[in-house]
C-alpha atoms as a PDB file:
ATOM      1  CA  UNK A   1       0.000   0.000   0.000  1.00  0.00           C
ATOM      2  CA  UNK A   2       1.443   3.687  -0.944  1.00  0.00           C
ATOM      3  CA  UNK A   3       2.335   5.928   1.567  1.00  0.00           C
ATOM      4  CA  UNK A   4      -0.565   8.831   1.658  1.00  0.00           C
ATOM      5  CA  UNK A   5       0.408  12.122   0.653  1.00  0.00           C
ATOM      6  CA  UNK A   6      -1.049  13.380   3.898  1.00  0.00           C
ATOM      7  CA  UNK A   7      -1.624  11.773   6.960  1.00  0.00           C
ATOM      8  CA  UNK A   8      -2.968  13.568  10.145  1.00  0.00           C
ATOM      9  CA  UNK A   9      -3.550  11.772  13.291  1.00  0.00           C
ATOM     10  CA  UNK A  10      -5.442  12.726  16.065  1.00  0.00           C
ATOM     11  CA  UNK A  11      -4.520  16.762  15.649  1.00  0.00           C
ATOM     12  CA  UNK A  12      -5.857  19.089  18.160  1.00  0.00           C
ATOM     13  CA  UNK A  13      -5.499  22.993  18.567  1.00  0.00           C
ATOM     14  CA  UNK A  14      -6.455  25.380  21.257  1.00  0.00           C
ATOM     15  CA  UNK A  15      -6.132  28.799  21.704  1.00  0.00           C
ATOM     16  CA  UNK A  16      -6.556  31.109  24.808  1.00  0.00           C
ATOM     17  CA  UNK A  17      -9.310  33.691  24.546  1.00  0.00           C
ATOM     18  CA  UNK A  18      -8.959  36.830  26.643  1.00  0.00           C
ATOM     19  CA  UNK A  19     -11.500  37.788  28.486  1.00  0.00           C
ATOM     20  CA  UNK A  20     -10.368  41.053  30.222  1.00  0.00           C
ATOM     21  CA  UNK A  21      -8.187  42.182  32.431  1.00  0.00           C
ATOM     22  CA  UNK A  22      -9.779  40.113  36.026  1.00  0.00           C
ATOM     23  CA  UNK A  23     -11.202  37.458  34.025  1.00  0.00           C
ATOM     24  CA  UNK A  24      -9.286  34.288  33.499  1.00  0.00           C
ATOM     25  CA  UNK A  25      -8.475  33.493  29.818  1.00  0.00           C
ATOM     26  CA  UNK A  26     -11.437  31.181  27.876  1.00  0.00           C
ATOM     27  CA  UNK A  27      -9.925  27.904  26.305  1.00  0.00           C
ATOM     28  CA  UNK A  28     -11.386  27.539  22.356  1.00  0.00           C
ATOM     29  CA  UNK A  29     -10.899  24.458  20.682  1.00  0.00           C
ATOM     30  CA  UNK A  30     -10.666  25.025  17.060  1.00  0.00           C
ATOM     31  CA  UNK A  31      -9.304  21.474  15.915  1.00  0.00           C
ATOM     32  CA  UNK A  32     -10.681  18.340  18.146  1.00  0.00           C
ATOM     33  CA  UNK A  33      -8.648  15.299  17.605  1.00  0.00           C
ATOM     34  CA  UNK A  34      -9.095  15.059  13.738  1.00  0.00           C
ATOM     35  CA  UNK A  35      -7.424  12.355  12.092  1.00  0.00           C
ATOM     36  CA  UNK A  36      -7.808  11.306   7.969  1.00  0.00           C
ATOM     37  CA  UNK A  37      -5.159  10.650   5.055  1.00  0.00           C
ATOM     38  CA  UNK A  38      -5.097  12.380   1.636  1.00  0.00           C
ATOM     39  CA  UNK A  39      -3.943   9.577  -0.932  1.00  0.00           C
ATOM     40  CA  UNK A  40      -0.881  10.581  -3.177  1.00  0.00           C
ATOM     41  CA  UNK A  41      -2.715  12.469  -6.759  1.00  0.00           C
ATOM     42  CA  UNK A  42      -5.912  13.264  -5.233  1.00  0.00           C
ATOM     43  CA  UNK A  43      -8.211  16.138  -3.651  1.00  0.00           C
ATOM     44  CA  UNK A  44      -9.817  16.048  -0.373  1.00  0.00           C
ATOM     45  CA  UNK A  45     -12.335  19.069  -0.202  1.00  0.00           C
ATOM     46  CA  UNK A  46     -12.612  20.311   3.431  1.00  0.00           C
ATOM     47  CA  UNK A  47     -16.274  22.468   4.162  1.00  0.00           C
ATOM     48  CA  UNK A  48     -18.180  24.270   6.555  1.00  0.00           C
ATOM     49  CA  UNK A  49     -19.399  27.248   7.952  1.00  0.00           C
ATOM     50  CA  UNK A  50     -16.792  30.156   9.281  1.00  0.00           C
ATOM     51  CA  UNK A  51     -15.456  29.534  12.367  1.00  0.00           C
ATOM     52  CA  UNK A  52     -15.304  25.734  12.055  1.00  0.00           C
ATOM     53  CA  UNK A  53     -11.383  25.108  12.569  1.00  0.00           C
ATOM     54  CA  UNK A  54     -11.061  24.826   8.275  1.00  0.00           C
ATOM     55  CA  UNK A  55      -8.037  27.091   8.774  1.00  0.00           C
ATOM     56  CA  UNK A  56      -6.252  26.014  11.576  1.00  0.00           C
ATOM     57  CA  UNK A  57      -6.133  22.534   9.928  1.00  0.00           C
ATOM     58  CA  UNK A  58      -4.698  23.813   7.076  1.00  0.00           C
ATOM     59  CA  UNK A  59      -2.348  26.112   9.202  1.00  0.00           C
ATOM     60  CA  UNK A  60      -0.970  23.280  11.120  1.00  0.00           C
ATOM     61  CA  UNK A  61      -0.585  21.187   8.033  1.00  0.00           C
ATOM     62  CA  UNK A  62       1.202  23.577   6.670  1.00  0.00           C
ATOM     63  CA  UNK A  63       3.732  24.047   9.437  1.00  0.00           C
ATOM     64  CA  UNK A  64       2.702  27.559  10.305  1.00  0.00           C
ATOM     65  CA  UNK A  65       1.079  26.465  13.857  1.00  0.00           C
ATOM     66  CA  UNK A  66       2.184  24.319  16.539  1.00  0.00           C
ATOM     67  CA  UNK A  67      -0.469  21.663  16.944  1.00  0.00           C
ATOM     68  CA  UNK A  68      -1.911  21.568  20.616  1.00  0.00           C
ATOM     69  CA  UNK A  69      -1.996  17.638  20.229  1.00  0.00           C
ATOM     70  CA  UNK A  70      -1.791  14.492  17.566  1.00  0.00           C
ATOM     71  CA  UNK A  71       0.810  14.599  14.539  1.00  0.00           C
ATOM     72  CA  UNK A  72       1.053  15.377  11.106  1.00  0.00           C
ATOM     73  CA  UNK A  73       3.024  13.386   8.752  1.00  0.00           C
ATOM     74  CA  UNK A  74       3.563  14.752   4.977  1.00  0.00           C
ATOM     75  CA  UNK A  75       4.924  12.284   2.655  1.00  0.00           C
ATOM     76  CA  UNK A  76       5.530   9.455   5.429  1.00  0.00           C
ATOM     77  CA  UNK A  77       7.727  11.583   7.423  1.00  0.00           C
ATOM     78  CA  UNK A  78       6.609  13.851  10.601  1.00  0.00           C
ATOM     79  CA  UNK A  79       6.006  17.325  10.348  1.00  0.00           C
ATOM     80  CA  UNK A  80       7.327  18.406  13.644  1.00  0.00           C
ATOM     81  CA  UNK A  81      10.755  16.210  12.718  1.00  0.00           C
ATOM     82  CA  UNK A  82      11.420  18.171   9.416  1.00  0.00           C
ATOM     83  CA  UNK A  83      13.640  21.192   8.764  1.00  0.00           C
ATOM     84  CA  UNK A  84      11.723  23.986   7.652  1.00  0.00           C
ATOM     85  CA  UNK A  85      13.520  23.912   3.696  1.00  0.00           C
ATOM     86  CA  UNK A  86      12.604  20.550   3.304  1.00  0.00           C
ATOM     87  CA  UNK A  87       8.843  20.851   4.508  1.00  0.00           C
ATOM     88  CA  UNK A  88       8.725  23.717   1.583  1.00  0.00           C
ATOM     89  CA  UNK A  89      10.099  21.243  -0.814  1.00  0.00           C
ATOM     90  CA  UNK A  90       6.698  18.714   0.051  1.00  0.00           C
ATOM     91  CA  UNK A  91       4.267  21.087   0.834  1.00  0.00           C
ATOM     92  CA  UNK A  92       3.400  24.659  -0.431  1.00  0.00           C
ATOM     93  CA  UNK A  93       0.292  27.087   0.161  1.00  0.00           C
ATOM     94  CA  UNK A  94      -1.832  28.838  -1.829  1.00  0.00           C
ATOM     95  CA  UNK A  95      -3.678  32.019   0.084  1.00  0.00           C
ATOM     96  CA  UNK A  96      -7.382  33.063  -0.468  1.00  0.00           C
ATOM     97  CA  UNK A  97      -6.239  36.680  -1.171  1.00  0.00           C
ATOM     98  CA  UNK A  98      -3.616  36.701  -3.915  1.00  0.00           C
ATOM     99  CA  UNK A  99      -3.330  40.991  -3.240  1.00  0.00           C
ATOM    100  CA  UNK A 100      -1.944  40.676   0.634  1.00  0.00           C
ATOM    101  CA  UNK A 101      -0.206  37.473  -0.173  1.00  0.00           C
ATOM    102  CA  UNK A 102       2.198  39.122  -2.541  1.00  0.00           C
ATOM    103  CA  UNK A 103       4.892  41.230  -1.671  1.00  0.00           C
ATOM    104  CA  UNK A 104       3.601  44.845  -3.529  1.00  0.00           C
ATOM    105  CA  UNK A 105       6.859  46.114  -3.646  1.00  0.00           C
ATOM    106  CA  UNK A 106       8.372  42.914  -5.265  1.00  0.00           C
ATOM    107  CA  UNK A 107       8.382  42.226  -9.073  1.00  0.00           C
ATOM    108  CA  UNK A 108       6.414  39.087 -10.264  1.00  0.00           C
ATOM    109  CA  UNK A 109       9.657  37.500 -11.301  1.00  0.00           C
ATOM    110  CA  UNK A 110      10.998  38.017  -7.982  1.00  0.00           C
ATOM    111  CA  UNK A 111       8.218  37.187  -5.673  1.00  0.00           C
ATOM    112  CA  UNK A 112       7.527  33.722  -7.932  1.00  0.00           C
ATOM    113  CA  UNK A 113      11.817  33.445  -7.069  1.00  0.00           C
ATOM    114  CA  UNK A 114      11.553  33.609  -3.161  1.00  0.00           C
ATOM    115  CA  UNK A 115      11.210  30.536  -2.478  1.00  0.00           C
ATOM    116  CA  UNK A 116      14.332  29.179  -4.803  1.00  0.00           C
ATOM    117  CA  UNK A 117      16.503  32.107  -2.938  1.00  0.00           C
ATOM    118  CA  UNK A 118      15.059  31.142   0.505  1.00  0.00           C
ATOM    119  CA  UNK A 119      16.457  27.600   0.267  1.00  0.00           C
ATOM    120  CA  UNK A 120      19.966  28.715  -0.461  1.00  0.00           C
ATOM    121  CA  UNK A 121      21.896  26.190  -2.669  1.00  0.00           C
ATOM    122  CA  UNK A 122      20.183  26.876  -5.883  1.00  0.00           C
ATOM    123  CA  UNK A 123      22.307  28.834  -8.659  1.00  0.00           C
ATOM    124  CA  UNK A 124      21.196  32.061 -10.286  1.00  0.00           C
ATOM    125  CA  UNK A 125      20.812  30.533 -13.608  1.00  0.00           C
ATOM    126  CA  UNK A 126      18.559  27.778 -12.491  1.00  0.00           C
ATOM    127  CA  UNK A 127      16.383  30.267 -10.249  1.00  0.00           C
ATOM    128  CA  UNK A 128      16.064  32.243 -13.997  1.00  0.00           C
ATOM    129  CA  UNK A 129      14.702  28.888 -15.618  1.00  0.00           C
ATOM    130  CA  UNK A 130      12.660  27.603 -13.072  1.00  0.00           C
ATOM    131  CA  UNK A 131      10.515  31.122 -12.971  1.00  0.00           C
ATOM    132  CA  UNK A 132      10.069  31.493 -16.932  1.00  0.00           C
ATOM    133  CA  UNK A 133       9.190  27.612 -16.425  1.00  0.00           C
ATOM    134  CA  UNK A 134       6.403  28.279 -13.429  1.00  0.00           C
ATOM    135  CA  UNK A 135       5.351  31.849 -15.521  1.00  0.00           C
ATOM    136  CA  UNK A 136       4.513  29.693 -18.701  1.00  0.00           C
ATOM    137  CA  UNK A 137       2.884  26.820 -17.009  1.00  0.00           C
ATOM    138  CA  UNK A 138       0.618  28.926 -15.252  1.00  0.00           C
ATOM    139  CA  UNK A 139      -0.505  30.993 -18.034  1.00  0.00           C
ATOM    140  CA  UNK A 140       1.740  34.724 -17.442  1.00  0.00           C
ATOM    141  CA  UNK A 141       4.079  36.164 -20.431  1.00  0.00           C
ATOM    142  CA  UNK A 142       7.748  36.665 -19.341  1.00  0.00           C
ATOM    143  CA  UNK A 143       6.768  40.560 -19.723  1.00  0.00           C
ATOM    144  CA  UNK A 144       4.343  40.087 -17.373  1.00  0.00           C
ATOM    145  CA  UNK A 145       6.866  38.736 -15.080  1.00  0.00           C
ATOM    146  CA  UNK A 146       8.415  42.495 -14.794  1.00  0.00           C
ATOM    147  CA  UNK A 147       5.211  43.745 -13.338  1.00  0.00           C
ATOM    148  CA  UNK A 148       4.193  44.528 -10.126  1.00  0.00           C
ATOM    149  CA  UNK A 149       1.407  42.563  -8.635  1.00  0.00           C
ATOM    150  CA  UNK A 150      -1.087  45.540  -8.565  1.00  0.00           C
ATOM    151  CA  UNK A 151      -0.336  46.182 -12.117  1.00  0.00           C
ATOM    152  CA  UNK A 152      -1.976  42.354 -12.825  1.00  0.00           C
ATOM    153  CA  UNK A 153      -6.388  41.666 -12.351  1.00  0.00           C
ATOM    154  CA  UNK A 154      -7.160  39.495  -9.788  1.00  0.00           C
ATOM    155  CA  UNK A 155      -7.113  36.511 -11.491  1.00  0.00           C
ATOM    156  CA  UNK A 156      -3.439  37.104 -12.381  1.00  0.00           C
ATOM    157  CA  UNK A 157      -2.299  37.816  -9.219  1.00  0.00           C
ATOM    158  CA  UNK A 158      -3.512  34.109  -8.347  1.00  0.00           C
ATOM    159  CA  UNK A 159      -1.584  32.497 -11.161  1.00  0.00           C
ATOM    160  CA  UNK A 160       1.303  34.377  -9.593  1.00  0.00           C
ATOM    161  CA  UNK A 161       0.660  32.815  -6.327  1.00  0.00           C
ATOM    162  CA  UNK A 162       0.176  29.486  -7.980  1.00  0.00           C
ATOM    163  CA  UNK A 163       3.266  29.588  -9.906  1.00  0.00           C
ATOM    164  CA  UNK A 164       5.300  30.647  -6.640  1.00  0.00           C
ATOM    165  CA  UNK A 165       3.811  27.578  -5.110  1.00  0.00           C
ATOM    166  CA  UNK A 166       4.849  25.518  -7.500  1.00  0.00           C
ATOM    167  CA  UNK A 167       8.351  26.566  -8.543  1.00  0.00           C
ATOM    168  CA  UNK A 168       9.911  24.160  -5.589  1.00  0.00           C
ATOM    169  CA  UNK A 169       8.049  21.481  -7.669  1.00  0.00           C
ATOM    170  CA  UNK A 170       6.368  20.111  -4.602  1.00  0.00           C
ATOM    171  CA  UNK A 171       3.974  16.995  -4.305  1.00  0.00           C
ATOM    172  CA  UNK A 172       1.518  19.012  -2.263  1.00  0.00           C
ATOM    173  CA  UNK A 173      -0.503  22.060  -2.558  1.00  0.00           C
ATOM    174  CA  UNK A 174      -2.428  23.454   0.434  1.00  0.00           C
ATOM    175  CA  UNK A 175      -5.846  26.067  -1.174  1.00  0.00           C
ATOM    176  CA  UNK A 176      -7.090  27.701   1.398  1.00  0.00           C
ATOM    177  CA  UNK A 177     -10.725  29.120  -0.481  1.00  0.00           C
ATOM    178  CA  UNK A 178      -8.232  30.143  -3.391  1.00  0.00           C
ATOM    179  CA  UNK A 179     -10.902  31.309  -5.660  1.00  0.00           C
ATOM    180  CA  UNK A 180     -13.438  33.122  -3.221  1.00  0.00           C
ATOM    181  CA  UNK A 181     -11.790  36.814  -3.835  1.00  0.00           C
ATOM    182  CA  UNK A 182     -12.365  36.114  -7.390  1.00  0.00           C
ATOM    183  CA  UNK A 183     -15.259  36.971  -9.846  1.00  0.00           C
ATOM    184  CA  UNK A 184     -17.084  33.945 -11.003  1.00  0.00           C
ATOM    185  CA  UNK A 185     -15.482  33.558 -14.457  1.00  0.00           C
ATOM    186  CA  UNK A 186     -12.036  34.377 -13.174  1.00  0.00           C
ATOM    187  CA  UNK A 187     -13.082  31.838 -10.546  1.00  0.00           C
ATOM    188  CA  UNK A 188     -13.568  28.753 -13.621  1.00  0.00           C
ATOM    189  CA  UNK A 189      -9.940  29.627 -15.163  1.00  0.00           C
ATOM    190  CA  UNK A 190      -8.111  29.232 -12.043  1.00  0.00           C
ATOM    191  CA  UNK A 191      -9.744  26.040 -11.160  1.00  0.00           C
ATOM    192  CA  UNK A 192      -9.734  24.943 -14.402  1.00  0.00           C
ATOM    193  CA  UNK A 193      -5.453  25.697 -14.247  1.00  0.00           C
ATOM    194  CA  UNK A 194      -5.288  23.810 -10.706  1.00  0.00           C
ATOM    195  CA  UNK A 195      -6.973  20.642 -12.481  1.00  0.00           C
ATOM    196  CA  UNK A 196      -4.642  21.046 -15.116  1.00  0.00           C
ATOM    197  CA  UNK A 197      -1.726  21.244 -13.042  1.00  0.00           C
ATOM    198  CA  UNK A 198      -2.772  18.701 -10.655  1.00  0.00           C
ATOM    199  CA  UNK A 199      -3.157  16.339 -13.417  1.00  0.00           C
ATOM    200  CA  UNK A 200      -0.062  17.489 -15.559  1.00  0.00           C
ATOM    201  CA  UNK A 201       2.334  17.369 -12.167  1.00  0.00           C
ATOM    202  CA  UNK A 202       0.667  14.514 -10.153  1.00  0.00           C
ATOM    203  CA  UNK A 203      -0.316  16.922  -7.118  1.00  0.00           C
ATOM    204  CA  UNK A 204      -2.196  16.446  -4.189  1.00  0.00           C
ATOM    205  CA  UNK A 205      -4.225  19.439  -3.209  1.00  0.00           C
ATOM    206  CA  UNK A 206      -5.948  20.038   0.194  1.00  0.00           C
ATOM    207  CA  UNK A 207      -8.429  22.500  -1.048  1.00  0.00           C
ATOM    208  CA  UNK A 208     -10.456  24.314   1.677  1.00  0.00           C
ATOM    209  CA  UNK A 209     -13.522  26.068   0.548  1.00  0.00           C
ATOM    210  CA  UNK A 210     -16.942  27.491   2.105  1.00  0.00           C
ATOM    211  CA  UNK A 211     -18.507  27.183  -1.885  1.00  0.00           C
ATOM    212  CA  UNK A 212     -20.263  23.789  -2.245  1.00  0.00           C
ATOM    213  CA  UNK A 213     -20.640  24.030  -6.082  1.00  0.00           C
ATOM    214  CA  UNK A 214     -16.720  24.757  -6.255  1.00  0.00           C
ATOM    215  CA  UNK A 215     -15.728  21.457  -3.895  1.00  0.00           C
ATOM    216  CA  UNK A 216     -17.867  19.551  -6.043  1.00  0.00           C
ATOM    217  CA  UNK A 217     -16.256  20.140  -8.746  1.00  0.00           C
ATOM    218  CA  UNK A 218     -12.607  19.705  -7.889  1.00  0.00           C
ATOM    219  CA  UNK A 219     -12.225  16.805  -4.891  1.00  0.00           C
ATOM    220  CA  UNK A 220     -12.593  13.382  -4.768  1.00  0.00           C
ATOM    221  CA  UNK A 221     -13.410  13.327  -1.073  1.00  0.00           C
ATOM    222  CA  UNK A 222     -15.186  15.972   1.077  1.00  0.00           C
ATOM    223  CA  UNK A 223     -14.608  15.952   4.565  1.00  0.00           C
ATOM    224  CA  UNK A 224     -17.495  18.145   6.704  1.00  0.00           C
ATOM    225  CA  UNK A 225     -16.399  20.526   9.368  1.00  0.00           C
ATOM    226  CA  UNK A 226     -18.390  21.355  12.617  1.00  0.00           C
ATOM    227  CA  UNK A 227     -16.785  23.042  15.496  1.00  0.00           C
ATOM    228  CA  UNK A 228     -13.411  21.513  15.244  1.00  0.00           C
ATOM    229  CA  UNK A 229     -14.664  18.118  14.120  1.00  0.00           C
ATOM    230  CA  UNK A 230     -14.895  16.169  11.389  1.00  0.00           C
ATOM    231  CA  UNK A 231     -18.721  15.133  11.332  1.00  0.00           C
ATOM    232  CA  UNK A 232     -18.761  13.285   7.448  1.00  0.00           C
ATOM    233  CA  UNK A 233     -16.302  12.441   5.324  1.00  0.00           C
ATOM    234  CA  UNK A 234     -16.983  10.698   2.141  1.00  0.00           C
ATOM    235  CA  UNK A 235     -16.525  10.496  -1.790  1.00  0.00           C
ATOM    236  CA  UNK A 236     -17.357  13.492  -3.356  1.00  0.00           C
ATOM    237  CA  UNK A 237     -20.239  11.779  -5.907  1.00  0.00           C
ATOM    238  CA  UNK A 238     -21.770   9.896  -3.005  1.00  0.00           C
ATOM    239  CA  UNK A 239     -22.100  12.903  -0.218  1.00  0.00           C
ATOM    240  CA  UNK A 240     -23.239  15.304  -2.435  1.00  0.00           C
ATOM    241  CA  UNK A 241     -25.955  12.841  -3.904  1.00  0.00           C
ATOM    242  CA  UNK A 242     -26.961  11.565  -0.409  1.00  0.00           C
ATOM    243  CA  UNK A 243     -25.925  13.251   2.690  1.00  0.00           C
ATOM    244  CA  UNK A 244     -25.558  10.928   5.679  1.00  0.00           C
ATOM    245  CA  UNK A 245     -25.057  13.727   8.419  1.00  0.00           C
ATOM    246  CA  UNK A 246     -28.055  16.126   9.277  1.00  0.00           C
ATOM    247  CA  UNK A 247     -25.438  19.036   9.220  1.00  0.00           C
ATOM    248  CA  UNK A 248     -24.080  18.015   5.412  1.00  0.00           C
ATOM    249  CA  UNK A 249     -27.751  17.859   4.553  1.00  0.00           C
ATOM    250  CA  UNK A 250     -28.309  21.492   5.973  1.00  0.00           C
ATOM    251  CA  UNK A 251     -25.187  22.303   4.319  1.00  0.00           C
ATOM    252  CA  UNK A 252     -26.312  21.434   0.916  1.00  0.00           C
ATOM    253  CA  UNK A 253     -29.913  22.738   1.133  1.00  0.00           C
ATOM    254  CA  UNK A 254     -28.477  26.128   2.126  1.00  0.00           C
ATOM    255  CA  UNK A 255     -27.055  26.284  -1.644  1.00  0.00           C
ATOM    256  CA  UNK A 256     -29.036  29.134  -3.168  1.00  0.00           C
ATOM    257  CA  UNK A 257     -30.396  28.379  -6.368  1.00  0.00           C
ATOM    258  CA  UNK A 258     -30.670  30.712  -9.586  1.00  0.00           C
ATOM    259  CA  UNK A 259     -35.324  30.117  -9.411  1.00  0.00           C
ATOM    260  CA  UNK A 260     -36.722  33.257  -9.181  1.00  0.00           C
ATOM    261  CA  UNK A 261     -39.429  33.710  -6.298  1.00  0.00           C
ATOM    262  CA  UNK A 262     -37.865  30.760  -4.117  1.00  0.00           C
ATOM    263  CA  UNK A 263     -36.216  33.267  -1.826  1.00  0.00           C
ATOM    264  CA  UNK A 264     -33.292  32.201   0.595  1.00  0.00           C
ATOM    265  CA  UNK A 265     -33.697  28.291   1.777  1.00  0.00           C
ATOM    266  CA  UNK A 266     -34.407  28.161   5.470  1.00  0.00           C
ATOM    267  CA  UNK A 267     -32.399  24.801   6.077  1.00  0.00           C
ATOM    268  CA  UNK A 268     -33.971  24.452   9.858  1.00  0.00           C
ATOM    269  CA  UNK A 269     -30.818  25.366  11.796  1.00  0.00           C
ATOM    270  CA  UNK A 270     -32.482  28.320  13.645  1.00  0.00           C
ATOM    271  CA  UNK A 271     -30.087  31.579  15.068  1.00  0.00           C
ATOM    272  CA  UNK A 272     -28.494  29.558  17.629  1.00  0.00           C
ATOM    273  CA  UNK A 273     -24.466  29.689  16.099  1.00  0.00           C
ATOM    274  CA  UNK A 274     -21.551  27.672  16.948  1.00  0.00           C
ATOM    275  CA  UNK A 275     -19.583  28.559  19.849  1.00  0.00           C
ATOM    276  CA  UNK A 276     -15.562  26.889  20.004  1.00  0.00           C
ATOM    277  CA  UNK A 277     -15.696  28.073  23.464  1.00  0.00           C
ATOM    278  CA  UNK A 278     -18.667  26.921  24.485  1.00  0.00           C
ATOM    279  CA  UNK A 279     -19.421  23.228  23.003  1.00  0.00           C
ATOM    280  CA  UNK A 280     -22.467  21.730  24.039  1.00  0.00           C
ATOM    281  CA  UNK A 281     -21.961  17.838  26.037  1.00  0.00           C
ATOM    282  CA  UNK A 282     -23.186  15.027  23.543  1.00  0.00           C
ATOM    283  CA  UNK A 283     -23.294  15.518  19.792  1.00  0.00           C
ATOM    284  CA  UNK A 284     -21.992  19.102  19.223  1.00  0.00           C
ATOM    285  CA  UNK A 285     -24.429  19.888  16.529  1.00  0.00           C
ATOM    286  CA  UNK A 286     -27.120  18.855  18.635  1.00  0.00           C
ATOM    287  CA  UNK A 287     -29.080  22.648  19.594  1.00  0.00           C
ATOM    288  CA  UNK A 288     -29.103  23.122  15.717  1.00  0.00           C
ATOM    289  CA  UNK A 289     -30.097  19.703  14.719  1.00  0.00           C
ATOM    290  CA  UNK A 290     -33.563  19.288  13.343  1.00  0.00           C
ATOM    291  CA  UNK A 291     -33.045  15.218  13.920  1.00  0.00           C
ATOM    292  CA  UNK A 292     -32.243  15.248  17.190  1.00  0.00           C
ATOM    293  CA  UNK A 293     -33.268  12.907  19.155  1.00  0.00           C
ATOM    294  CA  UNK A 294     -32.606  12.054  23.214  1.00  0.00           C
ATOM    295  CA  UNK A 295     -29.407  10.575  23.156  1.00  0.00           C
ATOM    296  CA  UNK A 296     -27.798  13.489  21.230  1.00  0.00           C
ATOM    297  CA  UNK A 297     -27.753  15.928  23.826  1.00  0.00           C
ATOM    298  CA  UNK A 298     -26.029  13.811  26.496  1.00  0.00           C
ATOM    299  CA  UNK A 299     -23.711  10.785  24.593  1.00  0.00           C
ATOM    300  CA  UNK A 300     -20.998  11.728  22.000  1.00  0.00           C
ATOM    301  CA  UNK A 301     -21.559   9.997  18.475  1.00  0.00           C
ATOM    302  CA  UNK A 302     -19.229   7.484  17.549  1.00  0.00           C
ATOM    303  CA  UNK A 303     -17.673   7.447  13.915  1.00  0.00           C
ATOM    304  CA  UNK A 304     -19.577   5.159  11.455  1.00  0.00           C
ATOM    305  CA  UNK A 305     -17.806   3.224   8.794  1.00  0.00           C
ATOM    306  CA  UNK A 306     -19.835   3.450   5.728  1.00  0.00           C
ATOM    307  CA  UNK A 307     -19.105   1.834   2.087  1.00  0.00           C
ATOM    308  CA  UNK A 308     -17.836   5.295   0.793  1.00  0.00           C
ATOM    309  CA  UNK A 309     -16.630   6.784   4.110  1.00  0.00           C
ATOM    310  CA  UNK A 310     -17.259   8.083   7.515  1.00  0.00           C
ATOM    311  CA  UNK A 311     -20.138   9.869   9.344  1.00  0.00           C
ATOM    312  CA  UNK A 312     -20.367  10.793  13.013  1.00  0.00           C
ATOM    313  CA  UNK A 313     -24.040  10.253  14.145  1.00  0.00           C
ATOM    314  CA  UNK A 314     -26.124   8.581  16.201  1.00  0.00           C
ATOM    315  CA  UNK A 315     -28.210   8.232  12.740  1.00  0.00           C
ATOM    316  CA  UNK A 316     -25.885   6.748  10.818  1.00  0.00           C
ATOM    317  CA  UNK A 317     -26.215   3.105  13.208  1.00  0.00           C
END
């Protein structure tokens, strides 16, 4: 069996909330012992409603926050174990806004070079090649490449990013919502370049996203958020088609469709919001569920194997 491209076990974060100046600090858990493996050449989708811990998984994955528990391993080997150039040779992010992720004061050519010059043993010459090579693949002229990145539209400015996330030629790309800043038909070309990549270079992609139709589209698995946890995870076809979770379900008849006169969908979740610092005993999604029933507001769910996947319900037995 191949080693998974991704493999997080157990990972937990917290985070201490002030309060004020007498009050002792609140503890919010935005990651609750989440564990799941992303298979080398494929795209796990991860959804949910702000707030959910989307992320700080991503975050962590990356390297860019301690975890507060559990491990990540990226390409069989432990996160926490790995010098920092290496990591950047296996993994690399792409940001939701490509305007604050870019340096304004740097060149295209340069900003798509930083991460070449960062890891210190690679020649001028080759740093020159490898940028034309990332600037072509991602659609940008070598004249473009002398620009500054508010000289480019939005939808340029996230080719840049791309192509400065893949000039270390890794096996991994982190999106975190990579296309929500974007209008909708700039939105289509840049997923339509990450396919092409992703099939082209044999990447894995951890693409985080609050648009349904988007996910869809682009993974092979979903996994659902809610309050840190994952609640479903599944193949992309089969969750979309039929939800096992009541939150997925709620998720999916939020979508708001292009009818006139069928107004926003009220999905039955109420105004009662999630609260990381305040999780209800039992099922967590409990006070919003419209399925609940009495063991759901006192007993934890355990995680049900399904055919396709994973669901954690008291339903789902």
């Amino acid at each position: 069996m191949s080693t998974p491209a991704i493999e997080v076990r157990g990972l937990r974060r917290e985070f201490r909330a002030s309060q004020g100046l007498f009050a002792p600090p609140r503890r919010v858990v935005a990651v609750d012992d989440v564990s799941f493996s992303v298979p080398a050449g494929s795209v796990l989708g991860v959804v949910g409603e702000s707030g959910c811990g989307k992320t700080t998984l991503a975050r962590m994955i990356l390297g860019l926050l301690e975890p507060s528990g559990g491990e990540v391993l990226v390409d069989g080997k432990r996160l926490d174990g790995m010098d920092r150039r290496a990591r950047a040779r296996l993994i690399q992010p792409v940001f939701q806004d490509p305007f604050s992720s870019l340096n304004p004061r740097r060149r295209v050519r340069d900003i798509i070079a930083m991460p070449l010059v960062a890891q210190g043993n690679v020649a001028t010459s080759e740093i020159d090649r490898r940028v034309a090579e990332s600037l072509e693949r991602v659609g940008l002229s070598a004249e473009q490449g002398t620009r500054f990145p508010s000289q480019l539209s939005g939808g340029q400015r996230q080719r840049v990013a791309i192509a400065r996330a893949l000039v270390l030629r890794p096996r991994i790309v982190v999106c975190d919502e990579p296309t929500s800043a974007l209008d909708v038909s700039v939105q289509a070309q840049i997923l339509n370049l990450l396919a092409e990549l992703r099939r082209d270079l044999g990447l894995t992609y951890l693409f985080i996203s609050h648009n349904l139709a988007v996910v869809e589209h682009v993974a092979s698995e979903v996994a659902v958020m809610y309050l840190g946890r994952i609640v479903e995870r599944r193949e992309s076809e089969a969750l979309f088609r039929d939800p096992r979770h009541p939150y997925t379900r709620a998720l999916l008849d939020s979508v708001l469709t292009p009818e006139p006169g069928l107004g926003v969908p009220d999905v039955g979740l109420g105004d009662i919001m999630p609260d990381p610092a305040n999780i209800p005993p039992g099922c967590r999604f409990h006070p919003r569920c419209p399925a609940c029933f009495a063991p759901c507001a006192t007993t934890a769910p355990r995680i049900t194997s399904l055919e396709d996947g994973l669901v954690e319900c008291h339903l789902a037995g």
